[in-house]
Every structure is written in C-alpha cells, then in structure tokens.
N, C-alpha and C. Protein backbone atom coordinates (compact mmCIF):
# COMPACT_ATOMS: atom_id res chain seq x y z
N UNK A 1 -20.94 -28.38 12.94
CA UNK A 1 -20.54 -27.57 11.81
C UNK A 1 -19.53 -26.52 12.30
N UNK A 2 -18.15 -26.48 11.52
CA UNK A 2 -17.43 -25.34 12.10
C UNK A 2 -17.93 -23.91 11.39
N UNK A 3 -16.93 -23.05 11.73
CA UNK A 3 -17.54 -21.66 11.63
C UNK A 3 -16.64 -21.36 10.58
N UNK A 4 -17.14 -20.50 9.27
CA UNK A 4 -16.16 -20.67 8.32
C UNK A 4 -15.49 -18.74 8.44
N UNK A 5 -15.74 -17.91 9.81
CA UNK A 5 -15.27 -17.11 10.18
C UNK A 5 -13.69 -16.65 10.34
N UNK A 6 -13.23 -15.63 9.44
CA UNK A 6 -12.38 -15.05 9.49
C UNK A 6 -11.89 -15.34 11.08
N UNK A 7 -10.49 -15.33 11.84
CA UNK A 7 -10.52 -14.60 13.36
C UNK A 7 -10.12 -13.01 13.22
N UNK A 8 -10.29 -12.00 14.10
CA UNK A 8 -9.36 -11.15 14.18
C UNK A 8 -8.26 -11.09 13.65
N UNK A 9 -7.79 -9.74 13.38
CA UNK A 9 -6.44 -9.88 13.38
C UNK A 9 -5.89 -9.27 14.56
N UNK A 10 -4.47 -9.19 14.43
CA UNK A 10 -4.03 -8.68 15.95
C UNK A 10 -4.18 -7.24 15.32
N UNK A 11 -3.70 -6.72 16.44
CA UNK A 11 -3.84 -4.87 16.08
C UNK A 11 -2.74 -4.35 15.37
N UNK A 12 -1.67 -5.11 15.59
CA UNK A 12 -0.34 -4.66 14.85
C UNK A 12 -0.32 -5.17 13.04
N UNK A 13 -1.09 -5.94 12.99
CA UNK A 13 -1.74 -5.90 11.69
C UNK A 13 -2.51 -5.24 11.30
N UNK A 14 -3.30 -4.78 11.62
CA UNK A 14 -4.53 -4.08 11.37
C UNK A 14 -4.14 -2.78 11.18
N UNK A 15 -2.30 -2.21 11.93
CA UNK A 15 -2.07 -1.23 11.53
C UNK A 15 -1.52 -1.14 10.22
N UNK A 16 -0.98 -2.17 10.17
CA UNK A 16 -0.31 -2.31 8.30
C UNK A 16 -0.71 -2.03 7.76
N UNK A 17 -2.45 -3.18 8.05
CA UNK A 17 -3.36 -2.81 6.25
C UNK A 17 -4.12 -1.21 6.25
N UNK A 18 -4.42 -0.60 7.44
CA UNK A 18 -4.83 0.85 7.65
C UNK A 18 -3.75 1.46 7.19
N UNK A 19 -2.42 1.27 7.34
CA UNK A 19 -1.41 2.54 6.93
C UNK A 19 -0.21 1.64 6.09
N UNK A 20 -0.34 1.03 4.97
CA UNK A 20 0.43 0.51 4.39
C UNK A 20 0.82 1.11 2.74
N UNK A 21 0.09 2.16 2.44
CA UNK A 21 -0.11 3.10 1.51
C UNK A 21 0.78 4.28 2.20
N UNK A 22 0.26 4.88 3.08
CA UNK A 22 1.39 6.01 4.03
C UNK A 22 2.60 5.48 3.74
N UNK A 23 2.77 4.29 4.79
CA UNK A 23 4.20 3.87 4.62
C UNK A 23 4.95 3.76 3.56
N UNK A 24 4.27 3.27 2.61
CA UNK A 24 4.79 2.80 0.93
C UNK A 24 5.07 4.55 0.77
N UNK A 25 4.88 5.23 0.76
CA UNK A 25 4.73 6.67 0.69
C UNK A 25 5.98 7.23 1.41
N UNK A 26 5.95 6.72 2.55
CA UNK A 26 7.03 7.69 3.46
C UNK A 26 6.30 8.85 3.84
N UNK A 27 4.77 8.49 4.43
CA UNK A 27 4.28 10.01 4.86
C UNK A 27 3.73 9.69 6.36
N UNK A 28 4.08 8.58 7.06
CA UNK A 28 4.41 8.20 8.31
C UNK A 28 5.32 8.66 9.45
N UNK A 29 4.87 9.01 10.72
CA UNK A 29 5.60 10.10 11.73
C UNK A 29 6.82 8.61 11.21
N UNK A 30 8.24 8.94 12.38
CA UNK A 30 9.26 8.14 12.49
C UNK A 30 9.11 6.87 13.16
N UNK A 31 8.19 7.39 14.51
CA UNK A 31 7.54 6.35 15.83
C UNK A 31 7.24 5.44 14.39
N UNK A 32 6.02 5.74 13.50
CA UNK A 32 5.29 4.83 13.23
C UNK A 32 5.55 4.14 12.27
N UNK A 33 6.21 4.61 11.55
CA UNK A 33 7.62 3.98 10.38
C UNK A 33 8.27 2.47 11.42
N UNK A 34 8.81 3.49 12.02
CA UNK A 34 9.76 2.16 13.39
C UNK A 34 9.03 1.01 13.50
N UNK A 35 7.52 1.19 14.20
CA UNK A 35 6.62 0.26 14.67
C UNK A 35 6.33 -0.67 13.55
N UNK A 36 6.26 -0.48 12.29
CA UNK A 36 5.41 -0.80 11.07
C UNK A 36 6.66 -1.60 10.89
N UNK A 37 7.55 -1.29 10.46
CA UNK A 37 8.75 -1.58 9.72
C UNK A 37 9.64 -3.16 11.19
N UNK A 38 9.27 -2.64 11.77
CA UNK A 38 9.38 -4.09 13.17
C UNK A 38 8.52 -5.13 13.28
N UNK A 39 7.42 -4.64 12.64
CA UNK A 39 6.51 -5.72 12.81
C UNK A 39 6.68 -6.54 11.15
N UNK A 40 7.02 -5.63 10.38
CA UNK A 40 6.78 -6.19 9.07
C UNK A 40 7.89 -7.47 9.20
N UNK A 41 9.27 -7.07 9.64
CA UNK A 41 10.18 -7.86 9.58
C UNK A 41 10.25 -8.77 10.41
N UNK A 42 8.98 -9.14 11.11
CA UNK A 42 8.74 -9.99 12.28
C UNK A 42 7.53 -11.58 12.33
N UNK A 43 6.20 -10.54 10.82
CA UNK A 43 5.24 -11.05 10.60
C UNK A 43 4.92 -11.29 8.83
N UNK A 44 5.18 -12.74 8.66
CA UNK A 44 5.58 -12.75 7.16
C UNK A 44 3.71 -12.51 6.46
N UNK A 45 2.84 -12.85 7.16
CA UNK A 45 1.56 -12.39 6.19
C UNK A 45 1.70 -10.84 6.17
N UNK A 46 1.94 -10.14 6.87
CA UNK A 46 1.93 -9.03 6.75
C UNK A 46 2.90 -8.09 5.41
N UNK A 47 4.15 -8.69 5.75
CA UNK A 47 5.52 -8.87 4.50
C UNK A 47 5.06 -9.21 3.32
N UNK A 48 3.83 -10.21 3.61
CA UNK A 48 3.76 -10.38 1.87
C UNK A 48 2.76 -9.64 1.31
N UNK A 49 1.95 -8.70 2.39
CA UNK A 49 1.04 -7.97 1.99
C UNK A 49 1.89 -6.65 1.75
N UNK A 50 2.27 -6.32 2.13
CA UNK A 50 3.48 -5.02 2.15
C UNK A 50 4.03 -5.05 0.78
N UNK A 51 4.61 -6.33 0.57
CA UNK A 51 5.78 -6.47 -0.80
C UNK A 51 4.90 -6.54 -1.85
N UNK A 52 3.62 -7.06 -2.13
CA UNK A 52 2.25 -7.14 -3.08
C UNK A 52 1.97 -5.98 -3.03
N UNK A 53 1.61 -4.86 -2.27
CA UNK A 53 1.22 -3.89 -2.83
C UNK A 53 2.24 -2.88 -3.07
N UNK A 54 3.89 -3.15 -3.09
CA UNK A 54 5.07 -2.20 -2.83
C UNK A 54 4.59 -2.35 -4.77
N UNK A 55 4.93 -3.97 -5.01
CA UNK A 55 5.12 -4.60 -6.46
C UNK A 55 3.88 -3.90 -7.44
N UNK A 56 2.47 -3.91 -6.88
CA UNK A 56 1.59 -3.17 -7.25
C UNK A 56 1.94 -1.94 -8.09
N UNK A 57 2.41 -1.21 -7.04
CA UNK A 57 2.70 0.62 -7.18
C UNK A 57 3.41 0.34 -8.39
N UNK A 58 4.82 -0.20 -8.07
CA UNK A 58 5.94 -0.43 -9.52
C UNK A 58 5.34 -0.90 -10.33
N UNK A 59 4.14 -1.93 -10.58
CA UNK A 59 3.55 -2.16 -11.84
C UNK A 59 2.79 -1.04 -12.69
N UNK A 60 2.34 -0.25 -11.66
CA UNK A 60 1.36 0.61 -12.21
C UNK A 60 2.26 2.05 -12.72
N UNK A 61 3.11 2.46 -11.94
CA UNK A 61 4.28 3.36 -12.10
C UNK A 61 5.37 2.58 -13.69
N UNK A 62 5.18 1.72 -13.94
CA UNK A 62 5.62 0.60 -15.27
C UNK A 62 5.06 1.36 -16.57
N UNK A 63 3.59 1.08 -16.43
CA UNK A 63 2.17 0.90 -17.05
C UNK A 63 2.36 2.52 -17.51
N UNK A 64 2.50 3.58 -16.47
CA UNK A 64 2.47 4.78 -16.79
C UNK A 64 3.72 5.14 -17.65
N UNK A 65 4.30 4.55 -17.71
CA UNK A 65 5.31 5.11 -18.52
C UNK A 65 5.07 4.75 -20.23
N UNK A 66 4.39 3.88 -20.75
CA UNK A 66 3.84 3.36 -21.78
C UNK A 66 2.89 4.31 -22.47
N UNK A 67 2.98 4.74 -23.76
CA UNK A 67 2.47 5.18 -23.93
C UNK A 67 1.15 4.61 -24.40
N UNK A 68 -0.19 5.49 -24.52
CA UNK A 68 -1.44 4.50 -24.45
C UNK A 68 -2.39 6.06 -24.63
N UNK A 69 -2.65 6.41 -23.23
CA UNK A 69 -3.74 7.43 -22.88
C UNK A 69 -3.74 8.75 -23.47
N UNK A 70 -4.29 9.81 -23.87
CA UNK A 70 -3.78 10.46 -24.25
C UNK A 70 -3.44 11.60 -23.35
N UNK A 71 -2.35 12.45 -23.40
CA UNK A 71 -1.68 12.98 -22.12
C UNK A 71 -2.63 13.72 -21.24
N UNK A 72 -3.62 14.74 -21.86
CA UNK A 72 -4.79 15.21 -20.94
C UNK A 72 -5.07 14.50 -19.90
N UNK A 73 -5.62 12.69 -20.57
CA UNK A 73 -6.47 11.84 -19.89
C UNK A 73 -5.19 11.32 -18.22
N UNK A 74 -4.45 11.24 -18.72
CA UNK A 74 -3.57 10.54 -18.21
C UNK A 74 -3.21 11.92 -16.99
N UNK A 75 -2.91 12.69 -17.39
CA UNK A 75 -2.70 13.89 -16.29
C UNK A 75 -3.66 13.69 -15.75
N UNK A 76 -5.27 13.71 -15.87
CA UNK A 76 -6.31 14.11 -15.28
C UNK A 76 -6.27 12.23 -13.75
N UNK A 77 -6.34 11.75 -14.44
CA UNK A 77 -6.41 10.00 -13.30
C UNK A 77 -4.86 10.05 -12.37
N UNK A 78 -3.73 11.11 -13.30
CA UNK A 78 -3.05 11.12 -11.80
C UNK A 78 -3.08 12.15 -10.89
N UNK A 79 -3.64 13.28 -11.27
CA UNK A 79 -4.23 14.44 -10.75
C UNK A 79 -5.13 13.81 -9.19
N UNK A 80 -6.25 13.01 -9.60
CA UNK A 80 -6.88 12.15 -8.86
C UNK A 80 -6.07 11.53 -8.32
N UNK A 81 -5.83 10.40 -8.66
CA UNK A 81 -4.62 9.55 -7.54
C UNK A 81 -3.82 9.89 -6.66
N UNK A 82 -3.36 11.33 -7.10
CA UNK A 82 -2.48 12.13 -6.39
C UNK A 82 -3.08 13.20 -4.84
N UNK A 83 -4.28 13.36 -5.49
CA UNK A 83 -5.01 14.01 -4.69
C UNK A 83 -5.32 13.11 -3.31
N UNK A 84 -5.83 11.76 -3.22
CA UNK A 84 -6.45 11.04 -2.91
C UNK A 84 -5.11 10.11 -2.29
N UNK A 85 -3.79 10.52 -2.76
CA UNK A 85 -3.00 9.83 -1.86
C UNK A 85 -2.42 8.85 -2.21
N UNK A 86 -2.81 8.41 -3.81
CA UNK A 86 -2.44 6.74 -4.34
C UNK A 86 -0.98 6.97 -5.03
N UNK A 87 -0.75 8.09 -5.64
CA UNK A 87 0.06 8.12 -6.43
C UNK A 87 1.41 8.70 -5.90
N UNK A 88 2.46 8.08 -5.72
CA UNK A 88 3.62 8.59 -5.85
C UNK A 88 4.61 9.95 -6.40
C-alpha cells in the first residue's frame, strides 16, 4: 500500500505560503522581497499560488466597491481586515 502523504515542502516554499500576504502587501524587508520574488519566478506551484491569491485580493477589492452592505457594516469588516493585515 503506498502512502497517500503529502512530502515536505522545500523551505523556500514554505516561505511564500508564510509570507505571501506581506508580500502581496509590500510590507516585506527588501532582502526578503528579493528572495520571494526569485523564487517565485523560478517555481511555477508557487507562481500560481502567488497569482491566486494576488487575483483573490482584486476580487474582493471588486466586490467592495459594489454596493450591497450597509456603510457602517462594511467600514466595521474592513476595520477588521485591516487590523489583522488582510486588507489593502
């Protein structure tokens, strides 16, 4: 029976998915911008995880512009998001 186990990832991945929100952000030293941004253009699972959650943000940054919520509500979830680092 094989093992239906994930492997590792390498570490230079593992920094993506830990700091791929920073980066999308631009709140990354320069070193680590450099490092991220070399590997991205090097390692396409990583690229497509990068560009999926870049596309994410712009969907949701889309969504907010629609009107829907009412403005209180809507201040208050980006208040949060913002706090917490999600929001642009």
């Amino acid at each position: 029976m094989t093992s239906s186990r994930i492997p590792p990832l390498p570490p230079e991945c593992m920094e993506v998915l830990t700091h791929v929100w920073d980066f999308l952000d631009e709140q990354l030293t320069p070193e680590t911008t450099d490092r991220l941004t070399t590997h991205l253009k090097n390692c396409p699972q990583c690229f497509g995880y990068q560009s999926f959650q870049e596309q994410f943000l712009d969907a949701l940054a889309t969504l907010g512009d629609r009107p829907g919520a009412p403005p209180a509500l809507r201040e208050r979830v980006l208040s949060v998001l913002r706090e917490q680092g999600f929001a642009r």
